[in-house]
N, C-alpha and C. Protein backbone atom coordinates (compact mmCIF):
# COMPACT_ATOMS: atom_id res chain seq x y z
N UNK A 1 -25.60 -4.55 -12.67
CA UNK A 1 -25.56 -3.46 -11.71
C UNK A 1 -24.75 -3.89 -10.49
N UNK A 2 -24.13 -3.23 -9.92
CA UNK A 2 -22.99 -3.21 -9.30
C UNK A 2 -23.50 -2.95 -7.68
N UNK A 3 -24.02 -3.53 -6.23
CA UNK A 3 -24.41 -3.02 -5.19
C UNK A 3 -23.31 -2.57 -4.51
N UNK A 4 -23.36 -1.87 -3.75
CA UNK A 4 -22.65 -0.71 -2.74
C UNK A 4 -22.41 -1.77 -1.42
N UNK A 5 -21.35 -2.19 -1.26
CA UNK A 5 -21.23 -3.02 0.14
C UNK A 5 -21.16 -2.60 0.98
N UNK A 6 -22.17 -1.34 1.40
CA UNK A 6 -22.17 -0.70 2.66
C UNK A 6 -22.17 -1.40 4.11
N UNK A 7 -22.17 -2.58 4.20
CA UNK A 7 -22.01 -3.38 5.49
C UNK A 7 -20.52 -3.65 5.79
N UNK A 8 -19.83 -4.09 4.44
CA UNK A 8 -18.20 -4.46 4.15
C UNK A 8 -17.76 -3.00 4.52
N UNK A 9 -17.91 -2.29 3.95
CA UNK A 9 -17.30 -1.26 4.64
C UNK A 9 -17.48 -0.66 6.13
N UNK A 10 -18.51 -0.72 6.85
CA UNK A 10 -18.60 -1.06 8.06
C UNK A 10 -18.03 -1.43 8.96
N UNK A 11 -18.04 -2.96 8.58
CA UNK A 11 -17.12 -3.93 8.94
C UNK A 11 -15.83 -3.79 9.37
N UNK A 12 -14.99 -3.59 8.44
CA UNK A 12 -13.44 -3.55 7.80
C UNK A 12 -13.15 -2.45 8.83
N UNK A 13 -13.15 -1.43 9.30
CA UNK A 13 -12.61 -0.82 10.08
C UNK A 13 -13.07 -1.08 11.52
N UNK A 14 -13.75 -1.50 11.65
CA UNK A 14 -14.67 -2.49 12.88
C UNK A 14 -13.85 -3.27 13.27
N UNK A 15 -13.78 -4.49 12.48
CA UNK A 15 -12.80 -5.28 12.75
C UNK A 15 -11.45 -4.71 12.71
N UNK A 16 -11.01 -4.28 12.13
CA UNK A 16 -9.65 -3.76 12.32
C UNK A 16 -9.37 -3.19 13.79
N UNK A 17 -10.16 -2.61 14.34
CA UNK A 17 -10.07 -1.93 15.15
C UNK A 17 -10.21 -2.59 16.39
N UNK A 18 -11.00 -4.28 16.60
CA UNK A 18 -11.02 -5.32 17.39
C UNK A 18 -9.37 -6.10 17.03
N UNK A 19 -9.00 -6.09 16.06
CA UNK A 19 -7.74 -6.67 16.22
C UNK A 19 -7.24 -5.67 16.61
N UNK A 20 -6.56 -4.53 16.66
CA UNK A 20 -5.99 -3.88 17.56
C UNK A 20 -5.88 -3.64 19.01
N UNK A 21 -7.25 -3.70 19.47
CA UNK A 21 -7.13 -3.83 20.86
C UNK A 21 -7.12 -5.41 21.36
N UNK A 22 -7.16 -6.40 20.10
CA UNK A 22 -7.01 -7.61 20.80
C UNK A 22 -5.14 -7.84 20.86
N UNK A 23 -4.62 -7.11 19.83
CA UNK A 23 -3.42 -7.21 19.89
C UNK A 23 -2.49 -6.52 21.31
N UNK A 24 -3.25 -5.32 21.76
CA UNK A 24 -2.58 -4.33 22.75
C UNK A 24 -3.22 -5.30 24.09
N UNK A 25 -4.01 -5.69 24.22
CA UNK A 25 -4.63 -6.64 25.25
C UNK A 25 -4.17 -7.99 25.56
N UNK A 26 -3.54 -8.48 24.67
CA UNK A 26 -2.40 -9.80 24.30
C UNK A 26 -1.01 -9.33 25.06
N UNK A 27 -0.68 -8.75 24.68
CA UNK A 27 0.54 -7.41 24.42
C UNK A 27 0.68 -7.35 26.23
N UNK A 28 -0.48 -6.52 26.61
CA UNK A 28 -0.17 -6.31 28.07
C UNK A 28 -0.55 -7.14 28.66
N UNK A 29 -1.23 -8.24 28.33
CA UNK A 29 -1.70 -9.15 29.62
C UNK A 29 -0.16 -10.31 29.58
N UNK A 30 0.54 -10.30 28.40
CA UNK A 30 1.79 -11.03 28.54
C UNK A 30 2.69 -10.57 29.18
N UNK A 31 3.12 -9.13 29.35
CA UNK A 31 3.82 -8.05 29.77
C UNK A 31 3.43 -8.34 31.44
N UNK A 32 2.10 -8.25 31.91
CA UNK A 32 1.70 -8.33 33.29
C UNK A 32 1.72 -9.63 33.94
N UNK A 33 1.95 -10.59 33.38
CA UNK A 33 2.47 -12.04 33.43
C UNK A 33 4.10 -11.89 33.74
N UNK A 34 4.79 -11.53 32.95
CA UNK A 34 6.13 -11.55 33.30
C UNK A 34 6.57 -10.83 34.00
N UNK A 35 6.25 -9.47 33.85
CA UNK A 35 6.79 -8.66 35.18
C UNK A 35 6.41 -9.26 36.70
N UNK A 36 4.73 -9.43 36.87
CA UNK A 36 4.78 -10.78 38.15
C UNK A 36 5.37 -11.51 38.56
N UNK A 37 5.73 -12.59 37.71
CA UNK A 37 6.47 -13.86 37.56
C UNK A 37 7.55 -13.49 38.20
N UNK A 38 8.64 -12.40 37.02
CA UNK A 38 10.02 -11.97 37.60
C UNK A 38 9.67 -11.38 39.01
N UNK A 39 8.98 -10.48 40.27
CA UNK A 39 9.23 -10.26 40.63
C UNK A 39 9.39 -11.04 41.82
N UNK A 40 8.63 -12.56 41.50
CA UNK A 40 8.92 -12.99 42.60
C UNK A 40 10.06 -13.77 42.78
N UNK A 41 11.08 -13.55 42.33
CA UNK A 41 12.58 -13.34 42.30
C UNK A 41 13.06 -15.39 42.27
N UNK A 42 12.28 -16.35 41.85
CA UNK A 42 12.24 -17.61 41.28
C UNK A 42 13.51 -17.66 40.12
N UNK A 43 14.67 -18.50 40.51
CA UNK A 43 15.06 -19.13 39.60
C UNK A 43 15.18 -20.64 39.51
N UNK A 44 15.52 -21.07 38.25
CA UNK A 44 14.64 -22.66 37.69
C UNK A 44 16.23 -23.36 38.32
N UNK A 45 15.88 -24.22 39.25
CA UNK A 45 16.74 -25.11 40.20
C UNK A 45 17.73 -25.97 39.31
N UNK A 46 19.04 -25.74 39.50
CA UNK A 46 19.96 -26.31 38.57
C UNK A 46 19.78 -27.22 38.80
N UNK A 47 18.92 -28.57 38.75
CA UNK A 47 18.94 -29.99 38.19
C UNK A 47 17.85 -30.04 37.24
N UNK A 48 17.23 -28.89 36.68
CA UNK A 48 16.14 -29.29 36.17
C UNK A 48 16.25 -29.13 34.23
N UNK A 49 15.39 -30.06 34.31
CA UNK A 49 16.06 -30.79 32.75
C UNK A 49 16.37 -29.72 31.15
N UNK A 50 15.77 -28.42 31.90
CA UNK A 50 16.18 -27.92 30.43
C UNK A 50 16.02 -25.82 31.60
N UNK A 51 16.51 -24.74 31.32
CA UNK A 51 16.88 -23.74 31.15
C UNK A 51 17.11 -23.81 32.94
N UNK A 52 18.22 -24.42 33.37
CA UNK A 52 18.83 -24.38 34.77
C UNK A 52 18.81 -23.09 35.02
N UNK A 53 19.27 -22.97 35.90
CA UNK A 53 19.71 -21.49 36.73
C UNK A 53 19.08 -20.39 35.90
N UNK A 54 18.29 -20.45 35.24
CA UNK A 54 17.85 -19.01 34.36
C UNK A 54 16.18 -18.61 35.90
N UNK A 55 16.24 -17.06 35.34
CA UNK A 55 15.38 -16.89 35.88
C UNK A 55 13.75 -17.23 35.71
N UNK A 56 13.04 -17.29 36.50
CA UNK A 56 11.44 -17.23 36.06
C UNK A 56 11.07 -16.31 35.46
N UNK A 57 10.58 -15.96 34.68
CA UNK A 57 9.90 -14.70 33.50
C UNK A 57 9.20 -14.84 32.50
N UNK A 58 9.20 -16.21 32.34
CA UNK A 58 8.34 -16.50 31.09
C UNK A 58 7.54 -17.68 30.57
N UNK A 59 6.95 -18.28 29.72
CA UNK A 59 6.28 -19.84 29.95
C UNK A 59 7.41 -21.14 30.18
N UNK A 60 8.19 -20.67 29.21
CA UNK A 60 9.31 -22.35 29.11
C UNK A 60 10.03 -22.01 30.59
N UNK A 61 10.74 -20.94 31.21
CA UNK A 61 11.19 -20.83 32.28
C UNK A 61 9.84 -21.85 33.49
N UNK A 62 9.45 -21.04 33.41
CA UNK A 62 7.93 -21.25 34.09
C UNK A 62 7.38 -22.96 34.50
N UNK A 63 7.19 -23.47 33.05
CA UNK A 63 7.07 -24.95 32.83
C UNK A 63 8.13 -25.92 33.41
N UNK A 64 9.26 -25.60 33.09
CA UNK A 64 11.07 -26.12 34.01
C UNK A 64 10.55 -25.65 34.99
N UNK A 65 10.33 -24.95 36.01
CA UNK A 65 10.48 -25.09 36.98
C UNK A 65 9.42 -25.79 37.92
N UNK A 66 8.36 -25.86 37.17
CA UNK A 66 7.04 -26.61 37.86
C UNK A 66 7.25 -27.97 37.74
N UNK A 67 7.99 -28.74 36.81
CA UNK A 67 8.39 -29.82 36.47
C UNK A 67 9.17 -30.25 37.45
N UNK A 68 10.32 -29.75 37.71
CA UNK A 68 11.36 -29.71 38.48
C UNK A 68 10.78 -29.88 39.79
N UNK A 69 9.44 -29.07 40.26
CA UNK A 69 9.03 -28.85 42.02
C UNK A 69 8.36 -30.47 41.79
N UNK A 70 7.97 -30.56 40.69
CA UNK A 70 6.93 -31.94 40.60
C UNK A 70 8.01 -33.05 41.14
N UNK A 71 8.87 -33.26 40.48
CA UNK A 71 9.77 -33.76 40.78
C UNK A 71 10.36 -34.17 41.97
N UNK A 72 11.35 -32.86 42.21
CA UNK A 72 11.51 -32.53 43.80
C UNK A 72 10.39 -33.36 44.81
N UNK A 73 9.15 -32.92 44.61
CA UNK A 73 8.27 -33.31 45.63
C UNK A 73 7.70 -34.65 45.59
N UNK A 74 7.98 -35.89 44.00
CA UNK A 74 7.34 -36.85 44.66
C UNK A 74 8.81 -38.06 44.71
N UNK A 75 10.37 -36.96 44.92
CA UNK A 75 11.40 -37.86 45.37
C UNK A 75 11.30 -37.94 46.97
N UNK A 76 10.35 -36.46 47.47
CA UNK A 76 10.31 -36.77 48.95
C UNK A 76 9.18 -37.83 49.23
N UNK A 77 8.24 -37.93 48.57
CA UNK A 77 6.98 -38.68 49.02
C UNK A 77 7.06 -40.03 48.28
N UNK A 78 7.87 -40.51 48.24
CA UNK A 78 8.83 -41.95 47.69
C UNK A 78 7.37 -42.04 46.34
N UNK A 79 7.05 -40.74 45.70
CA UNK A 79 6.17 -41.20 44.47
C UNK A 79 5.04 -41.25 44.37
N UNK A 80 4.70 -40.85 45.75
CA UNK A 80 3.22 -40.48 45.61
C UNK A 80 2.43 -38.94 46.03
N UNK A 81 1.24 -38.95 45.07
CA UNK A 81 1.15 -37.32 45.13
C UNK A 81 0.40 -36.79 46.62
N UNK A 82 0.04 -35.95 46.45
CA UNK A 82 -0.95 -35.44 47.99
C UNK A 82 -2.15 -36.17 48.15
N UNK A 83 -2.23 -36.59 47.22
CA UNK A 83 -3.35 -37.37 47.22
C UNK A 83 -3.87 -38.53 48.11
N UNK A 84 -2.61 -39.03 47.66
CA UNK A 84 -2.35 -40.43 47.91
C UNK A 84 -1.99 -40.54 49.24
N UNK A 85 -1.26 -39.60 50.01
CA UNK A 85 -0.80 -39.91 51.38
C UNK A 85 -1.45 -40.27 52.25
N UNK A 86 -1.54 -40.48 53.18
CA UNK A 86 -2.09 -40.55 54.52
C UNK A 86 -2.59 -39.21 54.91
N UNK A 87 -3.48 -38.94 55.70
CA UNK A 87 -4.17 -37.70 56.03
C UNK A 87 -3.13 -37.23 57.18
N UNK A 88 -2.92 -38.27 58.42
CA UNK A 88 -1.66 -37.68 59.28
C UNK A 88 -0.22 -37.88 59.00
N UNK A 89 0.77 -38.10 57.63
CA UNK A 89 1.62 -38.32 57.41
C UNK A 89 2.31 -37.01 57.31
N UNK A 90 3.51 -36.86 58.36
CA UNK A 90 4.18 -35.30 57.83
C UNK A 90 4.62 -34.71 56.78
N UNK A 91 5.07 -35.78 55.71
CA UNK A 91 4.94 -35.14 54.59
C UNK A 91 3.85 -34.53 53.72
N UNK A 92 2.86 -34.56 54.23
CA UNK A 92 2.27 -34.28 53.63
C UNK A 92 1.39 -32.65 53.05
N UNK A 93 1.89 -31.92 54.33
CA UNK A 93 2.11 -30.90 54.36
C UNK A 93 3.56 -30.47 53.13
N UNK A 94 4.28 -30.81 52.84
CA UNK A 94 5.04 -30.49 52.16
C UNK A 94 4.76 -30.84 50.52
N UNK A 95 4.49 -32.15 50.43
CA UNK A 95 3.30 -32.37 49.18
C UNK A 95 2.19 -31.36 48.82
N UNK A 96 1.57 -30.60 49.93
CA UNK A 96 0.45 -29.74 49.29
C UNK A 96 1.24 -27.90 48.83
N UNK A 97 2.15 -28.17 49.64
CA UNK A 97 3.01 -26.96 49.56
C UNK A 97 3.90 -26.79 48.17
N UNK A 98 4.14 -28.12 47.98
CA UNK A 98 4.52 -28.45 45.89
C UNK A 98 3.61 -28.28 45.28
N UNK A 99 2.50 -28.33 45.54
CA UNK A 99 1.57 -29.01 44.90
C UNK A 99 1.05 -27.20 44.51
N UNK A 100 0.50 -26.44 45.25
CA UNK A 100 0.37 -25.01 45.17
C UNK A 100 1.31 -24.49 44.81
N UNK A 101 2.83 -24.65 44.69
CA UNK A 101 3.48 -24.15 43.94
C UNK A 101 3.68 -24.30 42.44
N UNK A 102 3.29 -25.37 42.19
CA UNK A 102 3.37 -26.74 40.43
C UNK A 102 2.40 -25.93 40.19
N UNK A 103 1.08 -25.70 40.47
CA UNK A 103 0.04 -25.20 39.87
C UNK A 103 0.20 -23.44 39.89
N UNK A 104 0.85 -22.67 40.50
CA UNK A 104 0.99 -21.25 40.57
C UNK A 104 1.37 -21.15 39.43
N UNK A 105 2.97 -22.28 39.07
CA UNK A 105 3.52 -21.99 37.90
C UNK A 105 2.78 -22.04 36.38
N UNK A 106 2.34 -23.02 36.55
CA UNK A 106 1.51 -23.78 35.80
C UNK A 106 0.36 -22.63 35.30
N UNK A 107 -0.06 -22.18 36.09
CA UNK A 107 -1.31 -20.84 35.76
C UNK A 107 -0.29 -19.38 35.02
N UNK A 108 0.50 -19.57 35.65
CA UNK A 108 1.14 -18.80 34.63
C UNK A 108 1.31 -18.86 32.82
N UNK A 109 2.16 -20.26 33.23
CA UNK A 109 2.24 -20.88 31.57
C UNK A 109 0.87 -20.74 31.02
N UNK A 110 0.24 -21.10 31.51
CA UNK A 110 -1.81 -20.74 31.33
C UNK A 110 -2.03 -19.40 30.23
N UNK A 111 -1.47 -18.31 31.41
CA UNK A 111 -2.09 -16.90 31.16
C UNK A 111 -1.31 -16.30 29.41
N UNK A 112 0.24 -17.24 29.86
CA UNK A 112 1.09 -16.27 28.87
C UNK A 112 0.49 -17.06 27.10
N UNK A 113 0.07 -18.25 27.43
CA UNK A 113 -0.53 -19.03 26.55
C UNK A 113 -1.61 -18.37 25.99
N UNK A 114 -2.72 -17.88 26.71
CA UNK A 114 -3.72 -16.99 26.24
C UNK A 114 -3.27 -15.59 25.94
N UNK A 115 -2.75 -15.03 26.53
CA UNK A 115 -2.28 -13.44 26.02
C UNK A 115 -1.47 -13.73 24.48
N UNK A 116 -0.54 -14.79 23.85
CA UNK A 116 -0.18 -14.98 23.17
C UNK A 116 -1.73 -15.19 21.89
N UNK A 117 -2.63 -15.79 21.99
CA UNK A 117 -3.58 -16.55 21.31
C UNK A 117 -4.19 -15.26 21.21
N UNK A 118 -4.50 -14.44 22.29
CA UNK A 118 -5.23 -13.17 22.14
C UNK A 118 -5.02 -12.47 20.95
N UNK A 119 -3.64 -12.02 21.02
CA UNK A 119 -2.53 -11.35 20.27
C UNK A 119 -2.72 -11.77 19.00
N UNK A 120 -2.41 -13.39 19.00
CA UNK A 120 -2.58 -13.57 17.55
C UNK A 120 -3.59 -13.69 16.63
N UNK A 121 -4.72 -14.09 17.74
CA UNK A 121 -6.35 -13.42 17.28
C UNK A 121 -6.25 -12.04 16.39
N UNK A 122 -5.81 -11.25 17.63
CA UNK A 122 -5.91 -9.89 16.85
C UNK A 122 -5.18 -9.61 15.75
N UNK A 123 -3.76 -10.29 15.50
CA UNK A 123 -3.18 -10.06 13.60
C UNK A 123 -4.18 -10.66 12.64
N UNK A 124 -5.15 -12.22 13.17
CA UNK A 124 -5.98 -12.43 12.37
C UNK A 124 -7.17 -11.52 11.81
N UNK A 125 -7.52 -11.17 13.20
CA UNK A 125 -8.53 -10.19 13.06
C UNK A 125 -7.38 -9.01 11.82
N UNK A 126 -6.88 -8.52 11.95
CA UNK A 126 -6.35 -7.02 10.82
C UNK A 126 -6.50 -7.90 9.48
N UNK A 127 -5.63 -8.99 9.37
CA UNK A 127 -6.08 -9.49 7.84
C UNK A 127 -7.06 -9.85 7.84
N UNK A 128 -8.15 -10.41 8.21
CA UNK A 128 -9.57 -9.91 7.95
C UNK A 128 -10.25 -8.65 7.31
N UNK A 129 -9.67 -7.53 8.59
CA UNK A 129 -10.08 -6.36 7.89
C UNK A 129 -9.59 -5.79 6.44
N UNK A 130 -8.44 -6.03 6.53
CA UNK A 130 -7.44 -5.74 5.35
C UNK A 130 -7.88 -6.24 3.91
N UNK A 131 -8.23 -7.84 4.26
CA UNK A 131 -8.79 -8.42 3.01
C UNK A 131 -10.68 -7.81 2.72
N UNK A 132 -11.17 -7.64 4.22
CA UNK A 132 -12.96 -7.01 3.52
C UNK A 132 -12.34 -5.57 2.69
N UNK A 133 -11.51 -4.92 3.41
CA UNK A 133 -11.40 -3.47 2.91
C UNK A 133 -11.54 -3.74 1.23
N UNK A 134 -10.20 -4.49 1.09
CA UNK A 134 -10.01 -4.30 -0.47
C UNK A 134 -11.00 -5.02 -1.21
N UNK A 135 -11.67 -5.78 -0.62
CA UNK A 135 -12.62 -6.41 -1.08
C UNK A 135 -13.78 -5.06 -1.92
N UNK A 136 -13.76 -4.53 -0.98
CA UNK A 136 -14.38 -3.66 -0.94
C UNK A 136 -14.35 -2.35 -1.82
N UNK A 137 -13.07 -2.12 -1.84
CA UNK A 137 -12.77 -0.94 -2.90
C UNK A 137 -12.61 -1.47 -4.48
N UNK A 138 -12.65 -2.87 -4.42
CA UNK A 138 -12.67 -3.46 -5.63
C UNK A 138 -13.60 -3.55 -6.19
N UNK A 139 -14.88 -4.06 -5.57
CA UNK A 139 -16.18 -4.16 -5.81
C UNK A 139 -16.81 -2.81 -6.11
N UNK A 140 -16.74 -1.83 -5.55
CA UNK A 140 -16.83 -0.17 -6.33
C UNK A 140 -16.40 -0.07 -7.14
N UNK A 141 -16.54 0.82 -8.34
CA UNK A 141 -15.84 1.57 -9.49
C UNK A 141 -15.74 3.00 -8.65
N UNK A 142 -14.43 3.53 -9.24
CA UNK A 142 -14.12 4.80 -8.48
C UNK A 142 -15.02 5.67 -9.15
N UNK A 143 -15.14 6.98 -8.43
CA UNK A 143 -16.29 7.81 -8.46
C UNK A 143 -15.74 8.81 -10.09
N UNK A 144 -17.02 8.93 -10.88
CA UNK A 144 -17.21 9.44 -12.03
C UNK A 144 -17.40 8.30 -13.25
N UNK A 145 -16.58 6.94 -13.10
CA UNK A 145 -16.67 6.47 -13.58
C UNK A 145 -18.29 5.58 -13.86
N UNK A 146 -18.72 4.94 -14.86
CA UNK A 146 -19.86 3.74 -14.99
C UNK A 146 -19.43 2.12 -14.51
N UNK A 147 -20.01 1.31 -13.81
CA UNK A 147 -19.80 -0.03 -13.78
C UNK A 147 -19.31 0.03 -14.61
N UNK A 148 -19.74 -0.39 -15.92
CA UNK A 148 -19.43 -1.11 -17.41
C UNK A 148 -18.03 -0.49 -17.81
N UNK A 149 -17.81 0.41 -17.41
CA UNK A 149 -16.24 1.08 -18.18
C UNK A 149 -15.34 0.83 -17.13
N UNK A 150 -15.68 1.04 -16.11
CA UNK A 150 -14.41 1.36 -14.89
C UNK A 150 -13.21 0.65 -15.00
N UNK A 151 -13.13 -0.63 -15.72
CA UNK A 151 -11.92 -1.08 -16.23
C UNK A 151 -11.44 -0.96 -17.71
N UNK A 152 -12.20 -0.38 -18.23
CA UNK A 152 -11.89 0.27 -19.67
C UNK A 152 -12.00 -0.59 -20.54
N UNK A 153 -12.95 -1.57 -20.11
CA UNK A 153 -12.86 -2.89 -21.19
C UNK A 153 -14.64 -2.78 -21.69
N UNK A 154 -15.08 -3.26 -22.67
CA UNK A 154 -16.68 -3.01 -23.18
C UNK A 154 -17.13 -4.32 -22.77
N UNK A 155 -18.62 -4.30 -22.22
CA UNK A 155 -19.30 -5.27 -21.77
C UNK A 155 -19.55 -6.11 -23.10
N UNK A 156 -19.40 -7.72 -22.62
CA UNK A 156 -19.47 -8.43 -23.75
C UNK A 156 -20.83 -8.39 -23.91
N UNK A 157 -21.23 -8.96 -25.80
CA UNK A 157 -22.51 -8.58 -26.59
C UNK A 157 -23.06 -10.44 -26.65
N UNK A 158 -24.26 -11.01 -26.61
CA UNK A 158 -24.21 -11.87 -27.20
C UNK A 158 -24.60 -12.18 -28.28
């Protein structure tokens, strides 16, 4: 006897329907990352080791340029971080001022990292659903038919 997977079917459009909004939620929270990013009109400082002069808009832009401020800031502090300075040393104000900028960027690369993972959550999530569905219509015999025939083959005798 053949049970009715009334939960699988449930399911399957359930989930489907969580990957979709995990996909549109991926989708715009990457979208609201870059339009930010770009507007604050940042481009990646031509000495820096990989996408020079391109604009800020996206993680690898993003990452070059936080690298680059890292940089920049511990050629002024002959190598050492904010940390490390002296409490009344004037640079040091300029160290914390890298230092909030390295990490702004840095939270970016963050966000676009998760909106990406979101996103791809949610294609996992659809083949999930995709695979319970058929799971599902397989495990039924279509309607009129008997278990025992629905593939037109006779139940073996022993």
């Amino acid at each position: 006897m053949t049970r009715k997977p009334r939960i699988a079917k449930l399911l399957s459009p359930l989930i489907g329907l969580f990957g979709l909004l995990f996909i549109a939620s991926g989708a715009a929270s990457y979208y609201l990352a870059h339009t930010q990013l770009k507007a604050q009109g940042i481009t990646v400082a031509d000495d820096a080791s990989f996408l020079a002069g391109d604009t800020v808009d996206g993680p690898f832009s993003a990452y070059s340029q936080a690298a680059t401020v890292e940089k920049h800031a511990l050629g002024i502090t002959n190598g050492k971080t904010y940390a490390e300075l002296d409490q009344k040393d004037p640079i040091r104000a300029v160290a914390a001022e890298s230092s909030f900028v390295r990490a702004s960027l840095l939270t970016a690369v963050t966000a676009f990292g998760l909106s990406a993972l979101v996103a791809g959550l949610g294609v996992v999530l659809l083949f999930v659903a995709f695979a319970l569905g058929s799971l599902t219509r397989a495990v039924v015999p279509p309607k009129g038919k008997t278990p025992e025939k629905a593939d037109g083959l006779e139940p073996a005798t022993a």
